[in-house]
Protein backbone atom coordinates (compact mmCIF):
# COMPACT_ATOMS: atom_id res chain seq x y z
CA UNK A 1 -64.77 -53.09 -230.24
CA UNK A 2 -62.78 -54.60 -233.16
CA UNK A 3 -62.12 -52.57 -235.81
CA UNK A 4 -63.99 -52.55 -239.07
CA UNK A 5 -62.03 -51.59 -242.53
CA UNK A 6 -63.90 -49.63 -244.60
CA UNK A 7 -62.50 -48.81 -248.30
CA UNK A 8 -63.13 -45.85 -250.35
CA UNK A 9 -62.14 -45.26 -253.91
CA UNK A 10 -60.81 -41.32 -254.40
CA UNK A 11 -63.09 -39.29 -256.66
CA UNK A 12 -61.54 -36.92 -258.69
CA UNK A 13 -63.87 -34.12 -257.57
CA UNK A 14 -61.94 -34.64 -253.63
CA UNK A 15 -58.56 -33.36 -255.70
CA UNK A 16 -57.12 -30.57 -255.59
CA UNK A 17 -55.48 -28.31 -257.87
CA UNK A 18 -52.22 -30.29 -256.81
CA UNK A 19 -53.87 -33.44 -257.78
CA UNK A 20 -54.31 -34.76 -253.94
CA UNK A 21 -57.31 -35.42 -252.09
CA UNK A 22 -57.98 -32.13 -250.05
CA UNK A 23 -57.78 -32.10 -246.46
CA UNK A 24 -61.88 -31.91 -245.56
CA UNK A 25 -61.94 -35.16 -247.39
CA UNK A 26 -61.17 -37.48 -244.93
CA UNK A 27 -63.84 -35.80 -242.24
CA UNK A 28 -66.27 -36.75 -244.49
CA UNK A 29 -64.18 -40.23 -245.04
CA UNK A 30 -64.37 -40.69 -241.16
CA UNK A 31 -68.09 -40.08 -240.98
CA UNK A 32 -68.76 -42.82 -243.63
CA UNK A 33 -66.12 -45.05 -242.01
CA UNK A 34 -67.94 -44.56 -238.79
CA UNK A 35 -71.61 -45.06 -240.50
CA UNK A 36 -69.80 -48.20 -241.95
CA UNK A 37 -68.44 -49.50 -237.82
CA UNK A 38 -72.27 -48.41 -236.55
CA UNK A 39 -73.99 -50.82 -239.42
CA UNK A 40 -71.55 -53.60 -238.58
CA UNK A 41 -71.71 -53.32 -235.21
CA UNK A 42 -75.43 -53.38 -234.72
CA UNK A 43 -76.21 -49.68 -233.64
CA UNK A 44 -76.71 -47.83 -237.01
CA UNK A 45 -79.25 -46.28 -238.65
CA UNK A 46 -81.06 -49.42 -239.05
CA UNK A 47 -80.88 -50.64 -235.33
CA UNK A 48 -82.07 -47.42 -234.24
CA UNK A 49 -85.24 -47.76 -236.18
CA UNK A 50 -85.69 -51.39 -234.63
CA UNK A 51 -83.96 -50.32 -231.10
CA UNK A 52 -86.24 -47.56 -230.54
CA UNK A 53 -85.35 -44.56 -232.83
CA UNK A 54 -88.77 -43.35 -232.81
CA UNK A 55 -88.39 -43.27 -229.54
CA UNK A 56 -85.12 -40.94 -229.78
CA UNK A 57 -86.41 -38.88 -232.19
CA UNK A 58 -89.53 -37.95 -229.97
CA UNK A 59 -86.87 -37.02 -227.14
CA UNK A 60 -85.39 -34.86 -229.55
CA UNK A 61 -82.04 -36.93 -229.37
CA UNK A 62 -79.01 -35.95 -231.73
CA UNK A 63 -75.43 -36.77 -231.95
CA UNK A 64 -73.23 -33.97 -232.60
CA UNK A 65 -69.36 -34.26 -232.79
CA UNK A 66 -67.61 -32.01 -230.58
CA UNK A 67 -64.45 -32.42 -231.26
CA UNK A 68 -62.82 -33.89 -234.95
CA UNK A 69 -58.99 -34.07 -235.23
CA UNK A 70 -56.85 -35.40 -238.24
CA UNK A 71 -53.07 -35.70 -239.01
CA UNK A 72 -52.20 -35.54 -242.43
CA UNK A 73 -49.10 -38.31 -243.17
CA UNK A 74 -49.28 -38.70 -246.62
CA UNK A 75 -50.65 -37.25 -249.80
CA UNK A 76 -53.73 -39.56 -251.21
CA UNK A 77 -54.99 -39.40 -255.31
CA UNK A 78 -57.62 -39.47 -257.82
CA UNK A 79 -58.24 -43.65 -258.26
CA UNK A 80 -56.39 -44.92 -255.20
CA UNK A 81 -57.98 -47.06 -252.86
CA UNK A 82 -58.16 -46.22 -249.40
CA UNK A 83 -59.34 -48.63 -246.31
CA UNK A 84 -60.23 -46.29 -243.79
CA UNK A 85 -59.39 -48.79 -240.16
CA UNK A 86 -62.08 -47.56 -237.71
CA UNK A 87 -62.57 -48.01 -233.53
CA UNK A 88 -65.06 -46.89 -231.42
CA UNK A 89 -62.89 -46.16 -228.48
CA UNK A 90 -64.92 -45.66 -225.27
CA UNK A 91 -68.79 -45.01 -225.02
CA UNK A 92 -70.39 -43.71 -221.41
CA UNK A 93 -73.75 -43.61 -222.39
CA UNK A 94 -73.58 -40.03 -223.32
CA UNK A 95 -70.36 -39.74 -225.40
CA UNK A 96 -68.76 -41.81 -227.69
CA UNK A 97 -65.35 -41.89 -228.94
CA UNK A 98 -63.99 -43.18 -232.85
CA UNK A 99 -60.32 -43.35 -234.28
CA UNK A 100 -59.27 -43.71 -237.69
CA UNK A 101 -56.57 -44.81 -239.61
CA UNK A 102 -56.34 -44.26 -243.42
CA UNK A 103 -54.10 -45.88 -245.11
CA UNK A 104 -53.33 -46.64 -249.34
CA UNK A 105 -54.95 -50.25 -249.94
CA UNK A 106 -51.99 -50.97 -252.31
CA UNK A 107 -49.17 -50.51 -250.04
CA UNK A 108 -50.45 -49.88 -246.85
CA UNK A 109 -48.59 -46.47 -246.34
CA UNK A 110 -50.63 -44.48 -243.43
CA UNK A 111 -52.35 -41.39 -245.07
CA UNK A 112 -54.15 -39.99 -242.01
CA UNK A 113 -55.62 -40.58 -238.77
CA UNK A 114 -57.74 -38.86 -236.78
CA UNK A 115 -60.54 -38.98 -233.76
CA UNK A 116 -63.64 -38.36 -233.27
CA UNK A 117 -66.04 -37.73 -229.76
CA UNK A 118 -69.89 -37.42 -230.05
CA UNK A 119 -72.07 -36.84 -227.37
CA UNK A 120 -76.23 -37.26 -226.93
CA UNK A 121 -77.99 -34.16 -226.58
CA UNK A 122 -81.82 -33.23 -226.40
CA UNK A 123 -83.22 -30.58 -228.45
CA UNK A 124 -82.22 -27.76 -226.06
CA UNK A 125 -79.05 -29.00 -226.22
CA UNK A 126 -78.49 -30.51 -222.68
CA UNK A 127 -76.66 -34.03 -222.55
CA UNK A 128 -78.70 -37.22 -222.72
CA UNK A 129 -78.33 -40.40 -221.01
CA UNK A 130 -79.22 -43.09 -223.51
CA UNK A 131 -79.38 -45.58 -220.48
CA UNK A 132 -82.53 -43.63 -219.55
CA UNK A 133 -83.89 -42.65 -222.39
CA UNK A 134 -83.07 -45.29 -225.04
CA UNK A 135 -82.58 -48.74 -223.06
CA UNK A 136 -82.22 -51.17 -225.88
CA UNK A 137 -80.42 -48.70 -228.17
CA UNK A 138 -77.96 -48.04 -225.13
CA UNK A 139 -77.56 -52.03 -225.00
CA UNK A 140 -76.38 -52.41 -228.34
CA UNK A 141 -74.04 -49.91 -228.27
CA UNK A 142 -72.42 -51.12 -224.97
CA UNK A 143 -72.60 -54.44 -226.01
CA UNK A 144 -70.48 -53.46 -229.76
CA UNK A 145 -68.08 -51.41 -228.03
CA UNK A 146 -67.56 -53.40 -225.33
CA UNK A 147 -67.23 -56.33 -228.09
CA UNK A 148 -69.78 -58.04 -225.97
């Protein structure tokens, strides 16, 4: 899938006492990044509702991450703009894989990047095949990540 850039303007309240962003920030940067790539890309929120979500959410589907990484480059502050560059990497139909790059709007320097993998599960927490269960929803995915 082609990236999508996704901007953010720093809050004061994501400071610290040293007067840069603190680290949990840019989790919660990825996840709206990633909200952001899933809207574009046709399999958000939105698309689930018309793909089938009630569908999903009578299987009990969820998305969890399993595993969020970030490297820290440089130091981001109160009023800068950030455009967060966002991938989904690889999707199997029950895991899904996003990268991130952060970086300062004005001068490009890289602040962070990071990765993300979600799977599918079912309520009692065993993996889901959204081929099976969620056809069309599957579709769009594979079709946005595939960039098909």
């Amino acid at each position: 899938m082609e990236a999508v850039f996704y901007e953010h303007v720093v809050q004061y309240y994501e400071t610290d006492r040293m007067g840069c962003v603190h680290h949990s920030n840019y989790i919660r940067w990825f996840e709206e990044a990633r909200t952001f790539l899933m809207d574009q890309g046709g399999f958000g929120y939105a698309a689930m509702e018309r793909l089938g979500y009630d569908r999903m959410e009578a299987l009990g589907v969820m998305s969890p991450v399993l595993k969020a990484g970030a490297e820290y480059r440089t130091m981001s502050r109160y009023g800068e703009t950030v455009v967060i560059e966002t991938r989904a990497e690889w999707y199997t139909g029950t895991r899904i894989a996003f990268s991130y790059a952060v970086r300062d709007k004005a001068t490009g320097a890289l602040r962070c990047q990071g990765r993300t993998e979600h799977c599918f599960i079912n309520e009692k927490g065993r993996p889901v095949s959204l081929k099976k269960a969620c056809p069309a929803y599957h579709q769009a995915v594979e079709a946005a990540v595939s960039g098909g």
